[in-house]
N, C-alpha and C. Protein backbone atom coordinates (compact mmCIF):
# COMPACT_ATOMS: atom_id res chain seq x y z
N UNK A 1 0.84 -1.18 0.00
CA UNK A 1 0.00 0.00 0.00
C UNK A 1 0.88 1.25 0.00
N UNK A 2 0.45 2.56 -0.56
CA UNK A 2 1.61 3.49 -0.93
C UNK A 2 1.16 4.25 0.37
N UNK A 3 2.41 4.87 0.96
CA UNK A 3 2.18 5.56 2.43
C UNK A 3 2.08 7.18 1.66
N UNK A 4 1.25 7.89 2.43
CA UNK A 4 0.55 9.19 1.96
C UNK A 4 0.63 9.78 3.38
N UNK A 5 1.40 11.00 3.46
CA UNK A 5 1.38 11.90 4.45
C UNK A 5 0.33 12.52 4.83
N UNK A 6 0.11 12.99 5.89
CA UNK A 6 -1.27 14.50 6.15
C UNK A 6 -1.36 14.70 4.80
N UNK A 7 -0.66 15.51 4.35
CA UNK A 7 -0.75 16.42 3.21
C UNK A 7 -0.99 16.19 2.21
N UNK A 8 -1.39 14.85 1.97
CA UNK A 8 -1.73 14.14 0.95
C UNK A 8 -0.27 13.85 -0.01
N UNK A 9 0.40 14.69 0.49
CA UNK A 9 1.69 13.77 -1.02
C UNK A 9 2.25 12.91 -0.46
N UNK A 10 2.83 11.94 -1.74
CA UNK A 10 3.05 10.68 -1.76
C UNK A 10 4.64 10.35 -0.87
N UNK A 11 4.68 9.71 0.63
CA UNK A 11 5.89 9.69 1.48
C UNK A 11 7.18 8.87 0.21
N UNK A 12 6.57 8.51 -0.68
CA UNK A 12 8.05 7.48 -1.09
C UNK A 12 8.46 8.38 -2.05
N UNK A 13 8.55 9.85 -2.51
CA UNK A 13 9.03 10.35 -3.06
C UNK A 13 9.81 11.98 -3.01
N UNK A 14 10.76 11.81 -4.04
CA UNK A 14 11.40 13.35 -3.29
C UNK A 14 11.40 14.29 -4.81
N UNK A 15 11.30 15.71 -4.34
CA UNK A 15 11.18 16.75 -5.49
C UNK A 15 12.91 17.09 -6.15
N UNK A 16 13.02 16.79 -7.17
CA UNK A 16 14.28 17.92 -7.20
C UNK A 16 14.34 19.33 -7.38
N UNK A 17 14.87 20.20 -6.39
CA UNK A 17 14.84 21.07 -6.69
C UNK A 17 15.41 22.09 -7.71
N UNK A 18 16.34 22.04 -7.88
CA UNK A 18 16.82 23.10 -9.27
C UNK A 18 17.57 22.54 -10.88
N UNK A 19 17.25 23.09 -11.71
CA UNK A 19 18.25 22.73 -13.08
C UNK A 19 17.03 22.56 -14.00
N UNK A 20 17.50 21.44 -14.69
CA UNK A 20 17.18 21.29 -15.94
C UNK A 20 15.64 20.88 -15.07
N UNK A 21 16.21 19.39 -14.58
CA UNK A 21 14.66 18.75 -13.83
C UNK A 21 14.00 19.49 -12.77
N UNK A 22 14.26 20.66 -12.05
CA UNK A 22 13.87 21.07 -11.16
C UNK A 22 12.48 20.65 -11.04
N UNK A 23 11.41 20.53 -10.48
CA UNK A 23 10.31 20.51 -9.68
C UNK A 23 9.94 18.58 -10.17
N UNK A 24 10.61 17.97 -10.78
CA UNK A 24 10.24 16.93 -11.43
C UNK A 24 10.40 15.85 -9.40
N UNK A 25 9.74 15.01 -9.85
CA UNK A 25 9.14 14.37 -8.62
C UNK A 25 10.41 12.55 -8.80
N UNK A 26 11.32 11.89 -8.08
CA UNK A 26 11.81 10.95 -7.87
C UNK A 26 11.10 10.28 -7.59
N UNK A 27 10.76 9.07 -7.51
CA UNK A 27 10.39 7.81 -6.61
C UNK A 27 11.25 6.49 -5.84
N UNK A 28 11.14 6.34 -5.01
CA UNK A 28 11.86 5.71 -4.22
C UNK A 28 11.37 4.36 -3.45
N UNK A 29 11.71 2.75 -3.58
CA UNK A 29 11.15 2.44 -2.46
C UNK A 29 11.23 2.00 -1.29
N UNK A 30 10.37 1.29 -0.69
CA UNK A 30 11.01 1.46 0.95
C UNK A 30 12.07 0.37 0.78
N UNK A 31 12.59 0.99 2.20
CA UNK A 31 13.81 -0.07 2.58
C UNK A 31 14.33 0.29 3.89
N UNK A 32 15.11 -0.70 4.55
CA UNK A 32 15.56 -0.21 6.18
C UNK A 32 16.45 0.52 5.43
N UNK A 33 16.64 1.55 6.63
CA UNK A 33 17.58 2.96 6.75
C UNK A 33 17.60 3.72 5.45
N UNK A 34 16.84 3.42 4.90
CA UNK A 34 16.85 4.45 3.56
C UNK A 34 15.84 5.49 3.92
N UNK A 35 16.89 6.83 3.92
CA UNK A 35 16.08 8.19 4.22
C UNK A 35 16.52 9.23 3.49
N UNK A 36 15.92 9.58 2.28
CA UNK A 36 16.52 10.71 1.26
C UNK A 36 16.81 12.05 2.23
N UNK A 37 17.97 12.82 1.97
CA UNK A 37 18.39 13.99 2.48
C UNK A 37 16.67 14.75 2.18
N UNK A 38 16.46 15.47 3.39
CA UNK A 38 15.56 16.59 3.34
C UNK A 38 15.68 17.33 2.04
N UNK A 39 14.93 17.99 1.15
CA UNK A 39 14.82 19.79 0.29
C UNK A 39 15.55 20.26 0.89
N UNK A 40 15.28 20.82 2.54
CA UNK A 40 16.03 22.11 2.61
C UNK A 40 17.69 21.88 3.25
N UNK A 41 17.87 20.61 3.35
CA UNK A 41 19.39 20.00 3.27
C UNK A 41 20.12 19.98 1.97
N UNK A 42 19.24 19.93 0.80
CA UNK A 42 19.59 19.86 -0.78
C UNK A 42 20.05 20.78 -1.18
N UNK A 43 19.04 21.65 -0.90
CA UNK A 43 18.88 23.13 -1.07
C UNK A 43 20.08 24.00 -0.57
N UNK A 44 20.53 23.95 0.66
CA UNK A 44 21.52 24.05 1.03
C UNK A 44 22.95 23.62 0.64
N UNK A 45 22.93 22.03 0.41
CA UNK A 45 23.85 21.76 0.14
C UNK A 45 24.47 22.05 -1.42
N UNK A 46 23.16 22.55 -2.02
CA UNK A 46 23.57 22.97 -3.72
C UNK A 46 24.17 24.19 -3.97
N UNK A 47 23.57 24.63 -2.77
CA UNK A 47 24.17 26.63 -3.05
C UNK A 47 25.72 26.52 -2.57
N UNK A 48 26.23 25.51 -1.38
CA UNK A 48 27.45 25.13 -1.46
C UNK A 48 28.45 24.95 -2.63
N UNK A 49 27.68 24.41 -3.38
CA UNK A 49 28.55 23.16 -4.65
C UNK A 49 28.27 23.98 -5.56
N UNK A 50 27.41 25.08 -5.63
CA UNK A 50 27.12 25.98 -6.96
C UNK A 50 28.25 26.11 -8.07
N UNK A 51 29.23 26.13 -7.49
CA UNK A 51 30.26 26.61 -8.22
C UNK A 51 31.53 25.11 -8.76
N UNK A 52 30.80 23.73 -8.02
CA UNK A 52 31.73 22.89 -8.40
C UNK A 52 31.11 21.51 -9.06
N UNK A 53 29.84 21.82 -8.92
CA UNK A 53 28.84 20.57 -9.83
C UNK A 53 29.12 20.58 -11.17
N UNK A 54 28.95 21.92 -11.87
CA UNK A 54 28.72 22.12 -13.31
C UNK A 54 29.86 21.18 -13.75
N UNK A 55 29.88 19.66 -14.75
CA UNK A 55 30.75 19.40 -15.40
C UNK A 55 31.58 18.05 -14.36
N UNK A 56 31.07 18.33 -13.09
CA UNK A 56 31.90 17.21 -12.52
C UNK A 56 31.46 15.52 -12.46
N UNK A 57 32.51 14.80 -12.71
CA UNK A 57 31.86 13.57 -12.07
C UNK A 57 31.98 13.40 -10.69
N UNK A 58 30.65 12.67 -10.49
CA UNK A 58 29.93 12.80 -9.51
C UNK A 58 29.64 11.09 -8.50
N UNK A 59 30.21 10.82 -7.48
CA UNK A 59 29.80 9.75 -6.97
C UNK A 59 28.64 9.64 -6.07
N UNK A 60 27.64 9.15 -5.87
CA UNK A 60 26.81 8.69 -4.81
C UNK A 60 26.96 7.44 -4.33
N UNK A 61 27.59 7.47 -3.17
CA UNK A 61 27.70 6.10 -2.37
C UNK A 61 26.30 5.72 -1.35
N UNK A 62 25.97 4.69 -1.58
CA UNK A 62 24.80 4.56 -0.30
C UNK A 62 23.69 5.30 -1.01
N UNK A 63 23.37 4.83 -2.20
CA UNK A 63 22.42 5.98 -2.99
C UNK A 63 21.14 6.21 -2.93
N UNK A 64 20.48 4.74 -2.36
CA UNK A 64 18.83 5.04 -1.86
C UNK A 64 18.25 5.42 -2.98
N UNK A 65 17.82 7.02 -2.52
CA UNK A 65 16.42 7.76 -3.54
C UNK A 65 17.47 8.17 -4.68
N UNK A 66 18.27 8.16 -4.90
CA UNK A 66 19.73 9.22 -5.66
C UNK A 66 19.10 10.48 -6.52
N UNK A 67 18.64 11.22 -4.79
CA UNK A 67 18.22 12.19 -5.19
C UNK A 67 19.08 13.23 -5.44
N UNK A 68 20.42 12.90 -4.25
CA UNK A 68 21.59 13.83 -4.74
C UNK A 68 22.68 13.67 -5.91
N UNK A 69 22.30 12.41 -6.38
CA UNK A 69 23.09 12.52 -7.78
C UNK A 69 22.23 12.60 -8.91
N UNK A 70 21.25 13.21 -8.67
CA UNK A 70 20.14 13.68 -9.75
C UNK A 70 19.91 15.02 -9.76
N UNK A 71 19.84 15.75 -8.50
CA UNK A 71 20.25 16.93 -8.23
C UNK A 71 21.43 17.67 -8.83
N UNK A 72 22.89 16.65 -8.83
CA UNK A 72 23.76 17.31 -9.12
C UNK A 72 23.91 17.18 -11.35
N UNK A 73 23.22 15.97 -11.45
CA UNK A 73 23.01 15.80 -12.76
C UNK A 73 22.02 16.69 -13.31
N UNK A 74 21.06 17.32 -12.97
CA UNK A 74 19.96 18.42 -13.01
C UNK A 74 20.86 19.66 -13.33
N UNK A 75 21.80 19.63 -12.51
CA UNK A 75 22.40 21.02 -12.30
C UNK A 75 23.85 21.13 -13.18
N UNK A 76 24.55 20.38 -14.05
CA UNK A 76 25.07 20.42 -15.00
C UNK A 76 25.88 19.15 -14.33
N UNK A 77 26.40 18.17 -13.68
CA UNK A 77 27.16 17.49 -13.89
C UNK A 77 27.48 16.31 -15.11
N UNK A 78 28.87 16.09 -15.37
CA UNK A 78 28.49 15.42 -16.40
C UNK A 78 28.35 13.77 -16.37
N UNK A 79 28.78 13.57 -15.40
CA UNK A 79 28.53 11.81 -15.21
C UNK A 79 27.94 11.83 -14.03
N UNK A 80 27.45 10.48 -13.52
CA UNK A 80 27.69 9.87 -12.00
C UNK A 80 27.18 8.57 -12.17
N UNK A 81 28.10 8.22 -10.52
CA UNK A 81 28.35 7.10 -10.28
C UNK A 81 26.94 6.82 -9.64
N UNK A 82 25.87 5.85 -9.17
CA UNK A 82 24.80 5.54 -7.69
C UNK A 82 25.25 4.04 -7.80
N UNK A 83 25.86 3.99 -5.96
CA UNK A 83 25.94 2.80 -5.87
C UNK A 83 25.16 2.23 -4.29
N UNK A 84 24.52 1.01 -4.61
CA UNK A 84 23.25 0.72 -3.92
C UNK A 84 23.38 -0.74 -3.85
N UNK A 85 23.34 -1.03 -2.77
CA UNK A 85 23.23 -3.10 -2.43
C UNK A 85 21.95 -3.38 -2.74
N UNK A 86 21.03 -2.50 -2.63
CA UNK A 86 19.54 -3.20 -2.64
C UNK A 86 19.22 -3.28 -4.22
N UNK A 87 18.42 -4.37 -4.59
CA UNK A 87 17.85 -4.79 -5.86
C UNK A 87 17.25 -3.76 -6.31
N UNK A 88 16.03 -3.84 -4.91
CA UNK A 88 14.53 -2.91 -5.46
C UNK A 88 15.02 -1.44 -5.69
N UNK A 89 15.74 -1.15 -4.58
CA UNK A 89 16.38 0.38 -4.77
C UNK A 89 16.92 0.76 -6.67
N UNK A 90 18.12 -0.35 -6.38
CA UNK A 90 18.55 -0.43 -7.83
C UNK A 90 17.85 -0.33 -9.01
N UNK A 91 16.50 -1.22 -9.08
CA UNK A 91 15.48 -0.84 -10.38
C UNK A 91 15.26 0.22 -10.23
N UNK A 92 14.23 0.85 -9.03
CA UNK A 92 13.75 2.34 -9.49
C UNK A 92 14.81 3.23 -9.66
N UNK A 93 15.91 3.10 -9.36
CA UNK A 93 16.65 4.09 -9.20
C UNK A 93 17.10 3.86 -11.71
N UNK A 94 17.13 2.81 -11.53
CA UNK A 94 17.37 2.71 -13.34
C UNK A 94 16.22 2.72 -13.85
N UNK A 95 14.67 2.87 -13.49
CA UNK A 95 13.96 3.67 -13.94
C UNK A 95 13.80 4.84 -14.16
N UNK A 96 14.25 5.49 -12.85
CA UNK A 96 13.93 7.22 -12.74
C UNK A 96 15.08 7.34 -13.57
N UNK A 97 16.02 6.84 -13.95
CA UNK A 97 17.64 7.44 -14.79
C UNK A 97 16.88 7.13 -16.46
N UNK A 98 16.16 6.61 -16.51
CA UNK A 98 15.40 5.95 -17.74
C UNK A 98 14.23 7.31 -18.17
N UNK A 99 14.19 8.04 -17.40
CA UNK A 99 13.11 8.98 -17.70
C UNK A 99 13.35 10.58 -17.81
N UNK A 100 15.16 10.65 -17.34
CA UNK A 100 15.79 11.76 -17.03
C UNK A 100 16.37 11.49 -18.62
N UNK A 101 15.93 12.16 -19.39
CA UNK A 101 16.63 12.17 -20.68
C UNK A 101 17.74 12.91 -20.87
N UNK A 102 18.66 12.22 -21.25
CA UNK A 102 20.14 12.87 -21.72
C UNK A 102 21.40 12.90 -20.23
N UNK A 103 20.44 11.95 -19.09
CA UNK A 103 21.31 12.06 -18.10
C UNK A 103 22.69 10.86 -17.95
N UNK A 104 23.52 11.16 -17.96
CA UNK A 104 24.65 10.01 -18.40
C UNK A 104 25.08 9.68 -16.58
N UNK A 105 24.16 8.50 -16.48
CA UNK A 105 24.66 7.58 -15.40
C UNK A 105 24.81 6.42 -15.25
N UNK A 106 25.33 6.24 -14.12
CA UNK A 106 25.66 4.47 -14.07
C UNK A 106 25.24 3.99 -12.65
N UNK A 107 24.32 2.73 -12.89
CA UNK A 107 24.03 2.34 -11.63
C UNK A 107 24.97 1.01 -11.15
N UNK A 108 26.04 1.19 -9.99
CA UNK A 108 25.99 -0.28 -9.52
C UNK A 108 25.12 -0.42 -8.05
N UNK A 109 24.78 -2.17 -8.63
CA UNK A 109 24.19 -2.66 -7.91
C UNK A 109 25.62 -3.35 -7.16
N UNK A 110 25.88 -3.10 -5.66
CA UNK A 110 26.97 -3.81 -4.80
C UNK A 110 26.90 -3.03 -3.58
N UNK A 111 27.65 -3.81 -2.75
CA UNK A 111 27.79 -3.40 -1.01
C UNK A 111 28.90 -1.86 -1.78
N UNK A 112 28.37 -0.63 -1.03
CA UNK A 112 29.52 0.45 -1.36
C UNK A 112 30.92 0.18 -0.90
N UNK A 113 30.88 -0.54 0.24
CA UNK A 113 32.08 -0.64 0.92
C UNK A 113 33.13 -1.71 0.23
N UNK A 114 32.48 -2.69 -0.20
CA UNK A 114 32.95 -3.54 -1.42
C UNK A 114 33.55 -3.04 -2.38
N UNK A 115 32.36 -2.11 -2.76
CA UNK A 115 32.82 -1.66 -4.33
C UNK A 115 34.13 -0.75 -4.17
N UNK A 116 34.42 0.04 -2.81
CA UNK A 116 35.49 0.79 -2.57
C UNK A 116 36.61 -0.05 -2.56
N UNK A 117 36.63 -1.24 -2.41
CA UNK A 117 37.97 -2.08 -2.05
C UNK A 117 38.64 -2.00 -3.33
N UNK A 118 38.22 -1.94 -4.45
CA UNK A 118 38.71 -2.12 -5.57
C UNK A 118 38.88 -0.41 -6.24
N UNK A 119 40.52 -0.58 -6.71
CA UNK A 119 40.88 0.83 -7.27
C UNK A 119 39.73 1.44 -8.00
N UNK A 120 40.16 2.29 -8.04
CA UNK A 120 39.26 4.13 -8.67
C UNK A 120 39.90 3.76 -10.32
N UNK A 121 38.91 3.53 -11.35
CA UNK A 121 39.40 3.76 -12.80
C UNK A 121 40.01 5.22 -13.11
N UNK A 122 38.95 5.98 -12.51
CA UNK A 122 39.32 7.46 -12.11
C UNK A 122 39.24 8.33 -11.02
N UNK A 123 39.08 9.25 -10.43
CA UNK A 123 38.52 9.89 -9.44
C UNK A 123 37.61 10.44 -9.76
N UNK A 124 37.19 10.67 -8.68
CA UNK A 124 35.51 11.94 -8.87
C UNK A 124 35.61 13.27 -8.21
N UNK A 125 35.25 14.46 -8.69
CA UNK A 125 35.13 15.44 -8.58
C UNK A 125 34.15 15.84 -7.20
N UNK A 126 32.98 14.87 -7.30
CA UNK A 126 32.26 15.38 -5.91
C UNK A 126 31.57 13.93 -5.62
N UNK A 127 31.72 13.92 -4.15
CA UNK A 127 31.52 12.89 -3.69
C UNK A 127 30.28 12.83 -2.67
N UNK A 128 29.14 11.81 -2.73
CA UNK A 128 28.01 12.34 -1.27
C UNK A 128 28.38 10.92 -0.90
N UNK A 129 28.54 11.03 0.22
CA UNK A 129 28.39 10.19 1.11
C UNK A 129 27.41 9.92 2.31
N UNK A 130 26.60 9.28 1.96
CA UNK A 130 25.46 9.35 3.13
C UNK A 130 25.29 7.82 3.26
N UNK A 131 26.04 6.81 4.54
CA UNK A 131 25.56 5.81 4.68
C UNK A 131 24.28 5.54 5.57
N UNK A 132 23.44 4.77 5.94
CA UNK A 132 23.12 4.21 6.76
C UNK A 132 23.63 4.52 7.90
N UNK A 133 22.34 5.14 8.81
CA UNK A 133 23.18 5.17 10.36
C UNK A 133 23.12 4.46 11.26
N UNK A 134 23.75 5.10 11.91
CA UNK A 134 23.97 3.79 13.62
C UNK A 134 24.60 2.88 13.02
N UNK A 135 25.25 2.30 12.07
CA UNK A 135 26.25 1.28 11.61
C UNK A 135 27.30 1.57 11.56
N UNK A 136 28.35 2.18 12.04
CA UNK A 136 29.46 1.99 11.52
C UNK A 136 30.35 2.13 10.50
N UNK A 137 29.79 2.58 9.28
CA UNK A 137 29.96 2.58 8.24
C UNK A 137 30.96 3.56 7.68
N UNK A 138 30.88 4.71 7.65
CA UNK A 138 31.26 6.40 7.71
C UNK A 138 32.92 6.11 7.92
N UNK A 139 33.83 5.37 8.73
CA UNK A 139 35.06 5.69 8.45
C UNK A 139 35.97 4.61 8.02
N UNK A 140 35.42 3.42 7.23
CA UNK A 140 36.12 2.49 6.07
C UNK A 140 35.31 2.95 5.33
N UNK A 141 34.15 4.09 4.92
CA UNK A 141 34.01 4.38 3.76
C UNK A 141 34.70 5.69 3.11
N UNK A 142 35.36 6.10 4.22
CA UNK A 142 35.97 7.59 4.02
C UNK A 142 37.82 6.69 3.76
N UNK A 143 37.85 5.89 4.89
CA UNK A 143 39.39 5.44 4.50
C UNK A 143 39.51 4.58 3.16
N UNK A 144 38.56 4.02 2.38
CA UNK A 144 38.56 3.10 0.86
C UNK A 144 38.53 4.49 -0.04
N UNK A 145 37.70 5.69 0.44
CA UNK A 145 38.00 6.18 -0.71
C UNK A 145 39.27 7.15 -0.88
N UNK A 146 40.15 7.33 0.25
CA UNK A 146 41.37 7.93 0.27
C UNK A 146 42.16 7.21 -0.08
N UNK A 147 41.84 6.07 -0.15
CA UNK A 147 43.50 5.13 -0.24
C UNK A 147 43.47 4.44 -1.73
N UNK A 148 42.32 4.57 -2.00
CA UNK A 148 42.28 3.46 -3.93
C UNK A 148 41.85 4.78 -4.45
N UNK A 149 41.88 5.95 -4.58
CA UNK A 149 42.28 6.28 -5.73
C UNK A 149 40.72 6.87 -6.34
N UNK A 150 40.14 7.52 -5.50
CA UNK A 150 38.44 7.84 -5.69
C UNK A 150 38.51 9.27 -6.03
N UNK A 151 39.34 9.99 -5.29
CA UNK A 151 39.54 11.61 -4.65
C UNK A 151 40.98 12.12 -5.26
N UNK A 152 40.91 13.33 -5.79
CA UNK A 152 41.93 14.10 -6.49
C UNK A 152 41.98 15.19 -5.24
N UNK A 153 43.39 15.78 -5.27
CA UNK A 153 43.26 17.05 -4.81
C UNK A 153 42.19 17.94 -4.96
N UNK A 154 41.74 18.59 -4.23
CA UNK A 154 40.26 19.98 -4.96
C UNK A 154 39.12 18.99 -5.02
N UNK A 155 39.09 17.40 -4.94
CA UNK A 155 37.54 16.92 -4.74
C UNK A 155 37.00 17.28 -3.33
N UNK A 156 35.54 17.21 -3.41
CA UNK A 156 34.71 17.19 -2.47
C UNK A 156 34.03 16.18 -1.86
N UNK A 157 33.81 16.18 -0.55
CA UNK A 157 33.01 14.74 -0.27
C UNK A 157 32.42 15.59 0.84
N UNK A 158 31.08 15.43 0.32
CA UNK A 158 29.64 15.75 1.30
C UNK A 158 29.38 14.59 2.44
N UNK A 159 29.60 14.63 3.66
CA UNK A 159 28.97 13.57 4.73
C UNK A 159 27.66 13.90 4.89
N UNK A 160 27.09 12.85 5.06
CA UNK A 160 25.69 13.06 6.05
C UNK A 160 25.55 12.19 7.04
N UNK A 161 25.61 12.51 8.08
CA UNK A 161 25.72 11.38 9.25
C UNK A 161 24.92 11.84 10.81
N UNK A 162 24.61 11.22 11.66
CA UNK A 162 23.73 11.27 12.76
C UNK A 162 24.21 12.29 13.85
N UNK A 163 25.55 12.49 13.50
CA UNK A 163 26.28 12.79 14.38
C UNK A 163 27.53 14.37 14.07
N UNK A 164 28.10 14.77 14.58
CA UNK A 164 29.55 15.23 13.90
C UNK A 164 30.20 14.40 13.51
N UNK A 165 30.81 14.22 12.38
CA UNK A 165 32.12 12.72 12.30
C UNK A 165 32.90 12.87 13.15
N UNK A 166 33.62 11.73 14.14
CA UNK A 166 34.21 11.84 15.02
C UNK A 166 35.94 11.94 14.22
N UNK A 167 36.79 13.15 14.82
CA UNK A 167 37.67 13.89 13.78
C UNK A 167 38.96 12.76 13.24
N UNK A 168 39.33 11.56 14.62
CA UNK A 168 39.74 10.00 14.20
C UNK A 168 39.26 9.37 12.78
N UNK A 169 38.48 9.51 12.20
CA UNK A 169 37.59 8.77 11.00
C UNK A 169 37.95 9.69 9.81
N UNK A 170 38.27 10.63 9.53
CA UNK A 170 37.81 11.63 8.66
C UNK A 170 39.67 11.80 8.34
N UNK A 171 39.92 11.42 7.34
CA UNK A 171 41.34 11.82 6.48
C UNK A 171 42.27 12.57 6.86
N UNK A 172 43.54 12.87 7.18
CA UNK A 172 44.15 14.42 7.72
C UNK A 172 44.17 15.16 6.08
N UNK A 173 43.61 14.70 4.86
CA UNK A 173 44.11 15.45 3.41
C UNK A 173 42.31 15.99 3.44
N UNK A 174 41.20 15.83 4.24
CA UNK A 174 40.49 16.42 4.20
C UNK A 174 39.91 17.49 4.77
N UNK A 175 40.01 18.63 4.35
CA UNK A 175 39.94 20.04 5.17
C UNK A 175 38.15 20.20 5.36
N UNK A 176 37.45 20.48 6.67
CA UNK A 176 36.48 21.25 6.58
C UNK A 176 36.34 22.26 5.80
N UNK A 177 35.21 22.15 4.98
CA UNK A 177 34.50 23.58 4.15
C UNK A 177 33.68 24.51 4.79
N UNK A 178 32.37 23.18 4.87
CA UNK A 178 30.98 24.08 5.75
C UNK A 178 30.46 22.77 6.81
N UNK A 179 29.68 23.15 7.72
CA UNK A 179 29.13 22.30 8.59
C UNK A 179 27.82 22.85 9.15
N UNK A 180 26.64 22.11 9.01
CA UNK A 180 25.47 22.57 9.48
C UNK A 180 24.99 21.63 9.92
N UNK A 181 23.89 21.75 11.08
CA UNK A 181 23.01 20.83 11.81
C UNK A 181 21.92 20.98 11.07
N UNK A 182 20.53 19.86 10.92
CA UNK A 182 19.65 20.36 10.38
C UNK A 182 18.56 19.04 11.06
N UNK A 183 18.12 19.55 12.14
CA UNK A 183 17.47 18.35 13.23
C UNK A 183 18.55 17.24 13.30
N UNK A 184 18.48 16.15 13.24
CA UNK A 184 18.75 14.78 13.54
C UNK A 184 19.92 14.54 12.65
N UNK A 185 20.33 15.66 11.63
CA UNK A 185 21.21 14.98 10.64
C UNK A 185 22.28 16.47 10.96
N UNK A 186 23.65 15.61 10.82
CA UNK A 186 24.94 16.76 10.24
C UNK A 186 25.45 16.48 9.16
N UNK A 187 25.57 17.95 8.49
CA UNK A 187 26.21 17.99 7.00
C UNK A 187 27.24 18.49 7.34
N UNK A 188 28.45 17.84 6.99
CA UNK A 188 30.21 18.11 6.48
C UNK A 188 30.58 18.30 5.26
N UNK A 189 30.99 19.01 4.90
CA UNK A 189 31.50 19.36 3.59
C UNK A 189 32.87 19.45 3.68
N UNK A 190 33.47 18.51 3.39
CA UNK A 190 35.28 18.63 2.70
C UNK A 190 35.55 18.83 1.59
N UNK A 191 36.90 19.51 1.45
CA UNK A 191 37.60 19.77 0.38
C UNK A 191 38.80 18.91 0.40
N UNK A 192 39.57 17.91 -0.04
CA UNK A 192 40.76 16.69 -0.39
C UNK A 192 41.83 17.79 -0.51
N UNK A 193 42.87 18.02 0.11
CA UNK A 193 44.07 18.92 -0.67
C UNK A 193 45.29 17.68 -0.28
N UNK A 194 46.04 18.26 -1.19
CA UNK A 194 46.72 17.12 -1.68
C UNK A 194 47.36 16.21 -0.30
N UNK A 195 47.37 14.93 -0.95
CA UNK A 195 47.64 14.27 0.66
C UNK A 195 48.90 14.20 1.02
C-alpha cells in the first residue's frame, strides 16, 4: 500500500529542486535505513557546490532515492556514479535514470564498501556520502575512498551522518569547508588537498 502523508503527497518520493529537472518528482522504495536527504538540506547543500557541480563527475555512495546525484546531474554534472546493495532500490533508481533524458549515469548494484575495495578507474570530482546510520559505516568508507584512488586534490566529499564525524575517522588530506546541523542529521563538507 503506498504511504501518503497528512498532506496528501506521496511519502516514497522526493522533489528535485533546481536545473534542468527542477520541480520533477523521484520515486523511491522502501527499505531499512533508507532516508533521502531533506529539500532544505539539498537546497543548502547545492548553493554550497554551486560553483563545483557544473561538469563534474559525480559519486553517490549509499544511494537510496539518488536524489543527490540527480540533483547534481539536473544542475550540469556530467557523469555519476549511484551505488546501492539493494535490488529494489537499484530498479527504481534505473527507472527514474530511464526517464531523465540525456542524463549520463551508471548504476551499480553492490555493497559500497565492497565496491570501494577495488581501485578508482578514475577519481571523482564530488563525492556524497550518506551511509546508513547507527552502523558503523562512515570511516572504512571515508578510509577506501582515500586510499584506492576515488579523490583528487580539490575533490569534495559531502557527509551526512547522525552525528559530527568523530575527527579519528575523517582523512588528515580532508579540510572542513561548511558544517550545518539540520534536526537529527549533520552535514560536512570537505575539500581533499593534496595528501
Amino acid at each position: 500500500m503506498k504511504q501518503v502523508r497528512r498532506d496528501g503527497a506521496d511519502q516514497n518520493t522526493v522533489r528535485l529542486i533546481g536545473g534542468r529537472w527542477g520541480g520533477r518528482k523521484i520515486r523511491f522504495p522502501d527499505g531499512e535505513g533508507l532516508r533521502p536527504t531533506p529539500s532544505r538540506v539539498r537546497e543548502t547543500l547545492f548553493n554550497w557546490l554551486m560553483h563545483d557541480v557544473r561538469d563534474a563527475r559525480v559519486l553517490d555512495l549509499f544511494a537510496g532515492s539518488g536524489a543527490l546525484a540527480f540533483e547534481a546531474l539536473s544542475r550540469g554534472a556530467r557523469e555519476a556514479v549511484l551505488v546501492d546493495r539493494s535490488p529494489a532500490v537499484c530498479a527504481q533508481l534505473a527507472r527514474e535514470l530511464a526517464a531523465l533524458a540525456g542524463a549520463q549515469a551508471r548504476i551499480v548494484r553492490q555493497d559500497a564498501l565492497a565496491w570501494l575495495q577495488v581501485p578508482a578507474d578514475a577519481p571523482f570530482d564530488v563525492v556524497f556520502l550518506d551511509p546508513p546510520f547507527h552502523r558503523g559505516l562512515l570511516g572504512d568508507a571515508c578510509a577506501r575512498l582515500e586510499a584506492n584512488g576515488f579523490l583528487r586534490a580539490g575533490s569534495i566529499v559531502y557527509v551526512e551522518a547522525e552525528t559530527v564525524p568523530d575527527a579519528t575517522i575523517i582523512p588528515a588530506s580532508w579540510q572542513l569547508h561548511r558544517r550545518q546541523q539540520a534536526g537529527q542529521v549533520c552535514c560536512s563538507l570537505y575539500r581533499r588537498e593534496s595528501a
